[in-house]
Protein backbone atom coordinates (compact mmCIF):
# COMPACT_ATOMS: atom_id res chain seq x y z
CA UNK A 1 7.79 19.74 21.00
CA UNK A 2 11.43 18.84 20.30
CA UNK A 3 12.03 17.91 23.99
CA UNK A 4 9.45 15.42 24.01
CA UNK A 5 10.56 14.01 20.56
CA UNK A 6 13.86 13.79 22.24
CA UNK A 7 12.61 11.81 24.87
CA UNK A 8 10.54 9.20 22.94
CA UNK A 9 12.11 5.97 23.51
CA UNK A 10 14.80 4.04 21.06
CA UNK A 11 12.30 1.93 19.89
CA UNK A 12 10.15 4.26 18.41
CA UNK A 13 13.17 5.87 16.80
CA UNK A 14 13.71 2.93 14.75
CA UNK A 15 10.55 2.55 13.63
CA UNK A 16 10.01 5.81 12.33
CA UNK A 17 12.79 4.74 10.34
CA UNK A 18 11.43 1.94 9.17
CA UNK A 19 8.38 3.39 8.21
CA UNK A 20 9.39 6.40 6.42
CA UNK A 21 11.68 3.49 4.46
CA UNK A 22 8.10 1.50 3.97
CA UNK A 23 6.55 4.17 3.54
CA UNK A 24 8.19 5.57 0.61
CA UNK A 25 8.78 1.58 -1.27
CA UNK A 26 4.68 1.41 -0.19
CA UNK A 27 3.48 4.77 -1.44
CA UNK A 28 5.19 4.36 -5.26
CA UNK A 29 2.71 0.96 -5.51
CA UNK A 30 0.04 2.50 -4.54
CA UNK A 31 -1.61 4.89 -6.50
CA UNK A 32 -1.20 2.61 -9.74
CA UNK A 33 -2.14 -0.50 -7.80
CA UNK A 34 -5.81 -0.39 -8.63
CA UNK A 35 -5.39 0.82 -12.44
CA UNK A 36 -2.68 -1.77 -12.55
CA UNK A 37 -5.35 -4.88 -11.97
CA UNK A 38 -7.80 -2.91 -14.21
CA UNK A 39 -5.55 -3.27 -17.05
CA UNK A 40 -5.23 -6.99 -16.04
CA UNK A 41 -8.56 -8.14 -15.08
CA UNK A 42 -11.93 -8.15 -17.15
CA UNK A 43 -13.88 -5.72 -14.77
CA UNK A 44 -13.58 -3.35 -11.86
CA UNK A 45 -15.71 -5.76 -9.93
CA UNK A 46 -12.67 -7.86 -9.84
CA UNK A 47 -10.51 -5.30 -8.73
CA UNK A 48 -12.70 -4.83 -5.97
CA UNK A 49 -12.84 -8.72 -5.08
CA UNK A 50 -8.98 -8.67 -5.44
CA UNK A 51 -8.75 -5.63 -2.89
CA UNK A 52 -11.06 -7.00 -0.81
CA UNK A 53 -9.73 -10.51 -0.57
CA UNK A 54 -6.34 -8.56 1.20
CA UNK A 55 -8.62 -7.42 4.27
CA UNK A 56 -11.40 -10.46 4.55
CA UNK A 57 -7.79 -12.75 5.33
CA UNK A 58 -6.52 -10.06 7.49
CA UNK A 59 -9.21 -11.44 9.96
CA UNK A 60 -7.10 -14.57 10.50
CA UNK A 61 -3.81 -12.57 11.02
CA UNK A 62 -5.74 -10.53 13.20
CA UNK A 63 -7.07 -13.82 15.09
CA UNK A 64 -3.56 -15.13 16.16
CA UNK A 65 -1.21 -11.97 15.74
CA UNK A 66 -2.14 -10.00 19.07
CA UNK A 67 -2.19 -13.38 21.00
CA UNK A 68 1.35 -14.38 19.88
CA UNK A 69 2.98 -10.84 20.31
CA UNK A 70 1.39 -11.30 23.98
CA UNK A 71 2.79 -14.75 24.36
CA UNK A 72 5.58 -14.61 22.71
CA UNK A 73 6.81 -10.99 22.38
CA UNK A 74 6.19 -7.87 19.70
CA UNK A 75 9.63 -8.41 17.82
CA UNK A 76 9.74 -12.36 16.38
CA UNK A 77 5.60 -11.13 15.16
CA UNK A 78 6.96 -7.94 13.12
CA UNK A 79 9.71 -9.93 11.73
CA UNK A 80 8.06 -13.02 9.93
CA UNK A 81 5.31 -10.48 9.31
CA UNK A 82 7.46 -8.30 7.02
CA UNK A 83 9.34 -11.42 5.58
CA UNK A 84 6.57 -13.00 4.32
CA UNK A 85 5.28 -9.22 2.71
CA UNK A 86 8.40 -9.21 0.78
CA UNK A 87 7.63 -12.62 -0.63
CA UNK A 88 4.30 -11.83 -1.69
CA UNK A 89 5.32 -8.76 -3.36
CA UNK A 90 7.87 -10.49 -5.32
CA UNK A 91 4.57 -12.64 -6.48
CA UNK A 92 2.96 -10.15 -8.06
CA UNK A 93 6.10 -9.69 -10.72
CA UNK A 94 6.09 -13.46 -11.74
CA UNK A 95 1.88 -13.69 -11.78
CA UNK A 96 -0.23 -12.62 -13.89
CA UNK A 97 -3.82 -13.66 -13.42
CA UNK A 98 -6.82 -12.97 -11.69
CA UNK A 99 -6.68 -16.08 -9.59
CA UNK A 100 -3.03 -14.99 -8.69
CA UNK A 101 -3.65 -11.79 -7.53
CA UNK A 102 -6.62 -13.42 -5.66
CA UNK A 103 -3.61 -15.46 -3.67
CA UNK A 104 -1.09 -12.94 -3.29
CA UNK A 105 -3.98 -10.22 -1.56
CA UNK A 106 -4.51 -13.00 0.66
CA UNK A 107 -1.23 -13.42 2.30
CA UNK A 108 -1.00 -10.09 1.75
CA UNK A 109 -3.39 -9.37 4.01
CA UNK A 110 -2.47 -12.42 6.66
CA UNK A 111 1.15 -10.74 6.74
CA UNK A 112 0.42 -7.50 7.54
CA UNK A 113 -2.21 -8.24 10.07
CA UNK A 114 0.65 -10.11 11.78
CA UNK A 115 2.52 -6.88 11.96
CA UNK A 116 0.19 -4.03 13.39
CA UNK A 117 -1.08 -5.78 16.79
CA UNK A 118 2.63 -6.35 17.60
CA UNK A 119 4.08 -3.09 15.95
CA UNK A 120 1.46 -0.80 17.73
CA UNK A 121 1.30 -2.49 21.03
CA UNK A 122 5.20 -2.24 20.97
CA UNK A 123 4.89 1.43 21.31
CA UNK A 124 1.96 1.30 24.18
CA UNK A 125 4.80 -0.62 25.84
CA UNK A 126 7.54 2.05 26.25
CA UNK A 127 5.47 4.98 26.45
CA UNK A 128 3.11 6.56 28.91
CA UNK A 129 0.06 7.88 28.36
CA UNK A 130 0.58 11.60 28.03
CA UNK A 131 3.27 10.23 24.96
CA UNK A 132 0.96 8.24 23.30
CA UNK A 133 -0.32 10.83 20.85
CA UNK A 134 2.83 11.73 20.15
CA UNK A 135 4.78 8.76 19.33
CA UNK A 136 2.03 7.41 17.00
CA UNK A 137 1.85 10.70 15.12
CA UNK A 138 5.76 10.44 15.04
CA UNK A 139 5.05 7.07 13.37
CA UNK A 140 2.50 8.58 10.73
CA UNK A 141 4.85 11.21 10.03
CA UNK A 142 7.66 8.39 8.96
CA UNK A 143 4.78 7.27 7.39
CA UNK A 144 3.80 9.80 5.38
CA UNK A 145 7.54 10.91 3.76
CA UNK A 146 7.32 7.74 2.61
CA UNK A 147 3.81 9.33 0.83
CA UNK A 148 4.87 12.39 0.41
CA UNK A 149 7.79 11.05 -1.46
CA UNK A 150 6.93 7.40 -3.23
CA UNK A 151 4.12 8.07 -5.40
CA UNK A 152 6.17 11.14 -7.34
CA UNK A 153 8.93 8.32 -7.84
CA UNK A 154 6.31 5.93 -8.79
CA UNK A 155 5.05 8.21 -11.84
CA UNK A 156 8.60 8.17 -12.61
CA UNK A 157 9.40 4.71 -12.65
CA UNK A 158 6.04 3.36 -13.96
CA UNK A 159 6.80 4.75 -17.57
CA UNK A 160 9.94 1.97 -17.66
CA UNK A 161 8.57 -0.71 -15.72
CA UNK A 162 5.97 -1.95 -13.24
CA UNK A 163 7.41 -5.00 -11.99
CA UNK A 164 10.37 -2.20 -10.42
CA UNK A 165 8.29 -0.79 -8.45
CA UNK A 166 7.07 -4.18 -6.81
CA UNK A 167 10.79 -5.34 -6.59
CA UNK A 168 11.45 -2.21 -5.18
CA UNK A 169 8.70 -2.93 -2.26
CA UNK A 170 9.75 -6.22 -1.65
CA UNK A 171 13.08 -5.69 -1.28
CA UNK A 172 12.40 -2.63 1.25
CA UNK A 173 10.06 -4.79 3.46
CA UNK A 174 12.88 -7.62 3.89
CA UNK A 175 15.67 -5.06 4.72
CA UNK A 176 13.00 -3.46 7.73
CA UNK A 177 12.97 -6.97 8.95
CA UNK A 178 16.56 -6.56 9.24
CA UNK A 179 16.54 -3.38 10.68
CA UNK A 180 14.08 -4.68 13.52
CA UNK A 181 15.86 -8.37 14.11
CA UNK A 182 19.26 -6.32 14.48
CA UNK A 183 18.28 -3.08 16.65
CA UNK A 184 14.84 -3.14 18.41
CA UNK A 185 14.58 -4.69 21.38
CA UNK A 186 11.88 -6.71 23.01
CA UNK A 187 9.15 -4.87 25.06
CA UNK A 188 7.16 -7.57 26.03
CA UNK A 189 6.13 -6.40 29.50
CA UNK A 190 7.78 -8.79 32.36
CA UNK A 191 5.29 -8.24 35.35
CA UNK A 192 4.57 -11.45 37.46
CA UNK A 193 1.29 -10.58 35.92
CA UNK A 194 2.53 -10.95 32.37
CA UNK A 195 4.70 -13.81 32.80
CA UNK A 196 1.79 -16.03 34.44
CA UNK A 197 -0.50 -15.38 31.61
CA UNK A 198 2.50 -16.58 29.17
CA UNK A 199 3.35 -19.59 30.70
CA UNK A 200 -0.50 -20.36 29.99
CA UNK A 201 -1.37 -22.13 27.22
CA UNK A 202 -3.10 -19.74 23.83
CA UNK A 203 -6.29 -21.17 24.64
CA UNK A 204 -6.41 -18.60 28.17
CA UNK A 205 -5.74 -15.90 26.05
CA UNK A 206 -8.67 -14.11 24.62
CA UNK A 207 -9.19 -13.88 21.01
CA UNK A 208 -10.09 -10.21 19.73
CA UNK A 209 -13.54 -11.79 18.82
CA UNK A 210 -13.86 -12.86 22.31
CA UNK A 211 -12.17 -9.21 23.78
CA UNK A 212 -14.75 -7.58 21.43
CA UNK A 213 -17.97 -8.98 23.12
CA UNK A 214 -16.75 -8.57 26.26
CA UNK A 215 -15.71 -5.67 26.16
CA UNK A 216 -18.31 -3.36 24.42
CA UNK A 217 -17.14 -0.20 24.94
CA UNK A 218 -14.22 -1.49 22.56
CA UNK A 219 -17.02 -3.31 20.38
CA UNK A 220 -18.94 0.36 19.82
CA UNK A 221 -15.11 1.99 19.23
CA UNK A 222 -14.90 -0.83 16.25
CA UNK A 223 -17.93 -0.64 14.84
CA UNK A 224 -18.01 3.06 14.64
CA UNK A 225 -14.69 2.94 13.03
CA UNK A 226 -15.88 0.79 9.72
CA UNK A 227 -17.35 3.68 8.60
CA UNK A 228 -13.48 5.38 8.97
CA UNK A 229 -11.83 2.43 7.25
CA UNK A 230 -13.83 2.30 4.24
CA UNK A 231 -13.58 6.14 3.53
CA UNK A 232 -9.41 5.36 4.20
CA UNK A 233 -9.74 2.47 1.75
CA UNK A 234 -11.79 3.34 -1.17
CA UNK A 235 -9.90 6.82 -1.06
CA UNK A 236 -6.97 5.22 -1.06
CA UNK A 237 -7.41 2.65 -3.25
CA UNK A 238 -10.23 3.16 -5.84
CA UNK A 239 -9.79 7.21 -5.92
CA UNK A 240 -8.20 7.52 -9.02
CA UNK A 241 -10.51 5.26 -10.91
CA UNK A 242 -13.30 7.63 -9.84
CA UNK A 243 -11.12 10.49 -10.97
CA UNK A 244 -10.30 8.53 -14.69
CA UNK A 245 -14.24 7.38 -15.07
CA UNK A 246 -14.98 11.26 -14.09
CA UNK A 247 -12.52 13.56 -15.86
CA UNK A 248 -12.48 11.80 -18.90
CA UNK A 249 -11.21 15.04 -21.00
CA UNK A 250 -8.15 14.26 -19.16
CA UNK A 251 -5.48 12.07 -20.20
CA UNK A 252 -4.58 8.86 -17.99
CA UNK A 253 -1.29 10.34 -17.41
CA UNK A 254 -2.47 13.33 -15.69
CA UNK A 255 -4.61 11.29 -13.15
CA UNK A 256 -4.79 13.84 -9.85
CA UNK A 257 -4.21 11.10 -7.39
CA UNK A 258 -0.43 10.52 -7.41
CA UNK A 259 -0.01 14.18 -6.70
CA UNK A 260 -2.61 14.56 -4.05
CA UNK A 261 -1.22 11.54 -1.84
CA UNK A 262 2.37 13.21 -2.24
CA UNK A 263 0.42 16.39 -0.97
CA UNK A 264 -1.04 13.79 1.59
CA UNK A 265 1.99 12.65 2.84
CA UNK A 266 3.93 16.38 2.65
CA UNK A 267 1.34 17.43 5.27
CA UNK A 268 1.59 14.95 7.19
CA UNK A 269 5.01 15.11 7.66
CA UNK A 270 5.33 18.76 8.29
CA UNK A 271 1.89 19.13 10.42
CA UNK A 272 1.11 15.64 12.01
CA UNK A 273 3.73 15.70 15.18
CA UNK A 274 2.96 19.45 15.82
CA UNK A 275 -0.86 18.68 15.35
CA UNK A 276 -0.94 15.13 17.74
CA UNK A 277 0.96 17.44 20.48
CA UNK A 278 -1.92 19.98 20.53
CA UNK A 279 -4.65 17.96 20.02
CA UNK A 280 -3.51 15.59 23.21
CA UNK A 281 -4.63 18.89 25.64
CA UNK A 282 -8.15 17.68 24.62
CA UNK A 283 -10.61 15.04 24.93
CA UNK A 284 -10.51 12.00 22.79
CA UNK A 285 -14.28 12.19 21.90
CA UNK A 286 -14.14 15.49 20.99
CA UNK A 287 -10.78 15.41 18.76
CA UNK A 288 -12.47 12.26 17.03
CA UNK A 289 -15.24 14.37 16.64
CA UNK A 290 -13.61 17.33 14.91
CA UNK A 291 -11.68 15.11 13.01
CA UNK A 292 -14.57 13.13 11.74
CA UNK A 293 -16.49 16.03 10.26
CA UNK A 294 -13.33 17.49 8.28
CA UNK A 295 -12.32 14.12 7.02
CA UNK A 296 -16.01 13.72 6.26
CA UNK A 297 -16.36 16.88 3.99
CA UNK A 298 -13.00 16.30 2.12
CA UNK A 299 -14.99 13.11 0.99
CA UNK A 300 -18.04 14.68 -0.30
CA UNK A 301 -15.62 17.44 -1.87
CA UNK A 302 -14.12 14.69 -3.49
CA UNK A 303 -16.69 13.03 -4.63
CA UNK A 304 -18.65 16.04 -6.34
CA UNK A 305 -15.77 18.30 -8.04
CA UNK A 306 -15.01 15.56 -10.08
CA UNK A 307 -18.20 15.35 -12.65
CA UNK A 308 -17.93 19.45 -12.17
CA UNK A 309 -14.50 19.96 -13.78
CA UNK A 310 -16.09 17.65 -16.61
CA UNK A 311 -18.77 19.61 -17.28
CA UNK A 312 -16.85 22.91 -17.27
CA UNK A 313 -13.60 21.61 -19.14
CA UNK A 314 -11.29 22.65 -16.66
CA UNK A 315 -7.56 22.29 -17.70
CA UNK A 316 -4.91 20.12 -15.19
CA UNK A 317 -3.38 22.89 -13.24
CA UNK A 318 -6.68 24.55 -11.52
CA UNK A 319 -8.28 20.99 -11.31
CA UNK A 320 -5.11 19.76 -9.46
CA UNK A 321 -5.42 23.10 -7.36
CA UNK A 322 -9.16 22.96 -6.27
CA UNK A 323 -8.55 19.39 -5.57
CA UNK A 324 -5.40 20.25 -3.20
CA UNK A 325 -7.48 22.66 -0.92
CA UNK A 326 -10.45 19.88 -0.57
CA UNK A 327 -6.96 17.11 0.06
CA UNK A 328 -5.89 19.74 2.41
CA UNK A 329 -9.37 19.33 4.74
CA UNK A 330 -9.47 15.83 4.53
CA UNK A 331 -6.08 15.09 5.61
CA UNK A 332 -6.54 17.38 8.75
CA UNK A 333 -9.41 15.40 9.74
CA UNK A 334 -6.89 12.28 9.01
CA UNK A 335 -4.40 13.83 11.07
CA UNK A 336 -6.67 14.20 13.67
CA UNK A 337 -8.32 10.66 14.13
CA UNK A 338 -5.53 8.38 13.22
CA UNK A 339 -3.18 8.87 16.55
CA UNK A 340 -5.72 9.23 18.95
CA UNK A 341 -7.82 6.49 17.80
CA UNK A 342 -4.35 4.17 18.62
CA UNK A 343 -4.43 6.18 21.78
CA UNK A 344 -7.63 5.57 23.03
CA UNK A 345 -7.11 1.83 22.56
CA UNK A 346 -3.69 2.24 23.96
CA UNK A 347 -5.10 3.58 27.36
CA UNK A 348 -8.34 1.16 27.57
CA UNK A 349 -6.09 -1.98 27.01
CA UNK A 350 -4.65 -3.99 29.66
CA UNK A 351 -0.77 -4.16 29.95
CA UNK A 352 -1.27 -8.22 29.35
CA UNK A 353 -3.54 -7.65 26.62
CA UNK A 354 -2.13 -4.98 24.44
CA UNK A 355 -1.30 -6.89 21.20
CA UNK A 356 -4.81 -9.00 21.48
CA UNK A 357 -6.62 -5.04 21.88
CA UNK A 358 -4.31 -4.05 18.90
CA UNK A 359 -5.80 -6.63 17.19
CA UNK A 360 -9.30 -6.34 17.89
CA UNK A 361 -9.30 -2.75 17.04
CA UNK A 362 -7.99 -3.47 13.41
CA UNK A 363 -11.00 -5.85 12.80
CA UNK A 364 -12.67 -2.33 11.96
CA UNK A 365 -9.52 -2.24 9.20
CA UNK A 366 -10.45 -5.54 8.34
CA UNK A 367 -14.02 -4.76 7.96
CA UNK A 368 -13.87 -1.50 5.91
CA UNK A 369 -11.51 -2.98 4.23
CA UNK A 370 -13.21 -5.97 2.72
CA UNK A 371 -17.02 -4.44 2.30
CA UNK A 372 -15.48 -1.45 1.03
CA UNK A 373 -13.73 -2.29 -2.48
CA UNK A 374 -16.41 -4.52 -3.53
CA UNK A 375 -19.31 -2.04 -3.14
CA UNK A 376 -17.44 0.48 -5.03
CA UNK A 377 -16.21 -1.77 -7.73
CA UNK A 378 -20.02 -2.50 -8.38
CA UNK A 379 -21.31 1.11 -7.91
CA UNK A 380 -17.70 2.26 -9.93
CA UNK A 381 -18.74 -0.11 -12.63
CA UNK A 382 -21.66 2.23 -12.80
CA UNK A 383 -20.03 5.11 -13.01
CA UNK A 384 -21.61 5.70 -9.45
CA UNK A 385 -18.80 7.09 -7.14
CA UNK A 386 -20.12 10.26 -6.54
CA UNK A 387 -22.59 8.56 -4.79
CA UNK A 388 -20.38 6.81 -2.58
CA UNK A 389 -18.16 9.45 -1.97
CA UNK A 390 -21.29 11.32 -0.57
CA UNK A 391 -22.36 8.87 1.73
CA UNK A 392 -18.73 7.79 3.21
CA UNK A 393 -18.15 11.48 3.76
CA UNK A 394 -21.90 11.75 5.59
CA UNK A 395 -21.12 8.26 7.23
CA UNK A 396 -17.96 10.13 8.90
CA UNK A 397 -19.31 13.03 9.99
CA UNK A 398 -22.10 10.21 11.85
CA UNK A 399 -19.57 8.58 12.77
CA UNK A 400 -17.61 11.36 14.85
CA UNK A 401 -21.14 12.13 16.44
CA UNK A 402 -20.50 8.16 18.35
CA UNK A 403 -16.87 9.07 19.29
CA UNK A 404 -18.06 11.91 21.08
CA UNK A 405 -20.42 9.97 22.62
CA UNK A 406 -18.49 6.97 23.53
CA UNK A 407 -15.84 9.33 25.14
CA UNK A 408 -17.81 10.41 28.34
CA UNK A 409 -17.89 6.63 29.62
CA UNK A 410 -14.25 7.12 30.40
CA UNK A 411 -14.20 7.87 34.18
CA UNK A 412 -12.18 11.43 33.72
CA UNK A 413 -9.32 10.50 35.92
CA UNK A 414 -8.16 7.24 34.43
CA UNK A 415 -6.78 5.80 31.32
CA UNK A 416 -9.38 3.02 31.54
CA UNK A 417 -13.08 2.37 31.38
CA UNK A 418 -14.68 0.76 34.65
CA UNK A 419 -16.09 -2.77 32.88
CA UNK A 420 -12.48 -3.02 31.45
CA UNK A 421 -10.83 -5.05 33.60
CA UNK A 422 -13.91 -6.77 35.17
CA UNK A 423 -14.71 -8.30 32.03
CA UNK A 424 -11.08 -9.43 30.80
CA UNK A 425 -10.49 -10.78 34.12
CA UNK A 426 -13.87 -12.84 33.99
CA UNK A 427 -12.68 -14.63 30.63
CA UNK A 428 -9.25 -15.38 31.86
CA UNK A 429 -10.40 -16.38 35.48
């Protein structure tokens, strides 16, 4: 394990730096990020439109930022990505409204759809296949110290001040821009291949929209992985509302959620490098598969317990404990899905076409993203998340069922799919 994390290249290196930074800055918002716009805003149906907004204008990131980190390389995209993030979060200390917040989740979400195409197909450019699973699992693991770490110094802070915390963020996000202008280098492949299509104008290269129908093997991999997303966001996001409208015997301050996504990120960090090496001795479709149906059950644990520990007046400490063991499945299943689902779109990409593929695959981000929050802020508003728990967590478990399936049209001898380049090649011919 520690010879191939020795051989992963520079770039990768200083990413996981950056993202542990992130990570951290990222991780102290989050968990009071939804109950902060609750105490602003009029309803929970707001707070979903508000979270949602962030994802629906993450389409038009999406749109351009895979073409222009294929034209014009992965670096420059990250950059003004992460500069205009730290902008935005400054926003949110010197607004206060709904229509605000509406603004600032929208270039919220345009900047960091900017970043991931670029950022992801980056690391599909200076690694091989066989490293693949490893590097993005490294890159979740720098992820998640940042979550194993942020939201404990979040409950700190958030006593003294909230507009810290988004200070905090913002001024993190400008000095990873920093980091990546000074030290990582471009990786833009230079093939005569590559270098024809950029001296072409945009218009030759294919949006995701137009990768997505041609390619439907990636079109199934998308769709199938809504379901994903919106478990990932309303977990992420709504979670501890569910746990506040749920456990009401319990005090605001003792809200399970900062201490679960600390436990999220903890595993993550120790587990997720050790558990993308092992899993990359297997197929795709079948880790996806696995993964699905563990992530799926931590959902429906998490969405029954709740009303249970009401109903039996269960003090903090063995609530917090239950709820770490169900945590505990549902991250495995995370661990599980999250690399090899870059992986898969790493290998079924075209070298030429790597951020636009990057960026087709997080329309399924997008997507989850955008539906999700404002179904639950309706069915939250009706004290209803049990019920939505349930049926993400059954939605998964379908969902893994598809990957599975979708696997065995990879010819077993190849990193690609046999339509693949036929149909690229048709819409650039």
């Amino acid at each position: 394990m520690f010879k191939k994390l020795r051989g992963m290249n520079r770039n990768v290196w200083i990413r996981f730096f950056g993202e542990s930074l992130n990570g951290i800055a990222f991780m102290m918002l989050q968990p009071f990020f939804a109950l902060y716009l609750a105490d602003k805003v009029d309803s929970l149906i707001y707070v979903g439109i508000v979270m949602a907004i962030s994802p629906i204008f993450s389409i038009f990131g999406t749109m351009i930022g895979g073409k222009l980190a294929d034209l014009y390389g992965r670096r420059p995209i990250m950059i003004w990505s992460m500069l205009g993030n730290g902008i935005v979060m400054l926003g949110f200390v010197f607004f206060d409204t709904f229509i605000m917040f509406a603004v600032l989740s929208a270039l919220l979400g345009f900047f960091n759809s900017l970043f991931h195409p670029a950022a992801s197909a980056m690391v599909a450019d200076v690694t091989t296949p066989e490293q693949r699973n490893e590097a993005f699992g490294l890159l979740r693991m720098g992820h998640n110290i940042g979550a194993a770490i942020g939201p404990l110094l979040g409950a700190s802070i958030i006593f003294f001040s909230k507009s810290i915390i988004f200070l905090i963020t913002a001024s993190t996000v400008t000095f990873y821009a920093f980091i990546v202008f000074i030290f990582i280098k471009e990786t833009l492949p230079k093939s005569e291949l590559v270098k024809e299509h950029a001296k072409q104008s945009t218009e030759k290269i294919p949006s995701p929209f137009s990768v997505l129908w041609k390619d439907r093997l990636l079109l199934v991999f998308v769709l199938t992985g809504v379901v994903i997303s919106m478990s990932f966001s309303q977990t992420e996001g709504m979670l501890p509302i569910h746990f506040d409208i749920e456990m009401k015997h319990l005090p605001e301050t003792l809200n399970p959620f900062p201490y679960l996504l600390a436990f999220n990120g903890l595993l993550v960090v120790l587990f997720q490098f050790p558990i993308a090496s092992w899993s990359g001795k297997f197929r795709i479709g079948a880790v996806m598969l696995w993964g699905s149906i563990l992530f799926g059950l931590g959902q429906i644990g998490i969405a029954l317990l709740p009303s249970t520990f009401y109903e039996a007046k269960l003090d903090f400490l063995p609530i917090l404990i239950l709820l770490l063991v169900v945590y505990a499945v549902y991250t495995l299943g995370e661990m599980l899905i999250t690399p090899v689902q870059m992986t898969f779109i790493s290998n079924i990409a075209p070298d030429h076409l790597r951020g636009t593929y990057m960026g087709a695959a997080g329309l399924q981000w997008i997507i989850g993203g955008a539906v999700g929050p404002i179904i639950s802020g309706y069915l939250l508003n009706k004290e209803l998340g049990d019920i939505m728990f349930t049926a993400l967590g059954i939605g998964c478990m379908i969902a893994g069922v598809v990957y599975l399936n979708i696997n065995k049209y990879l010819m077993p001898n190849t990193t690609t799919h046999p339509s693949l380049s036929t149909s690229v090649d048709n819409q650039n011919g």
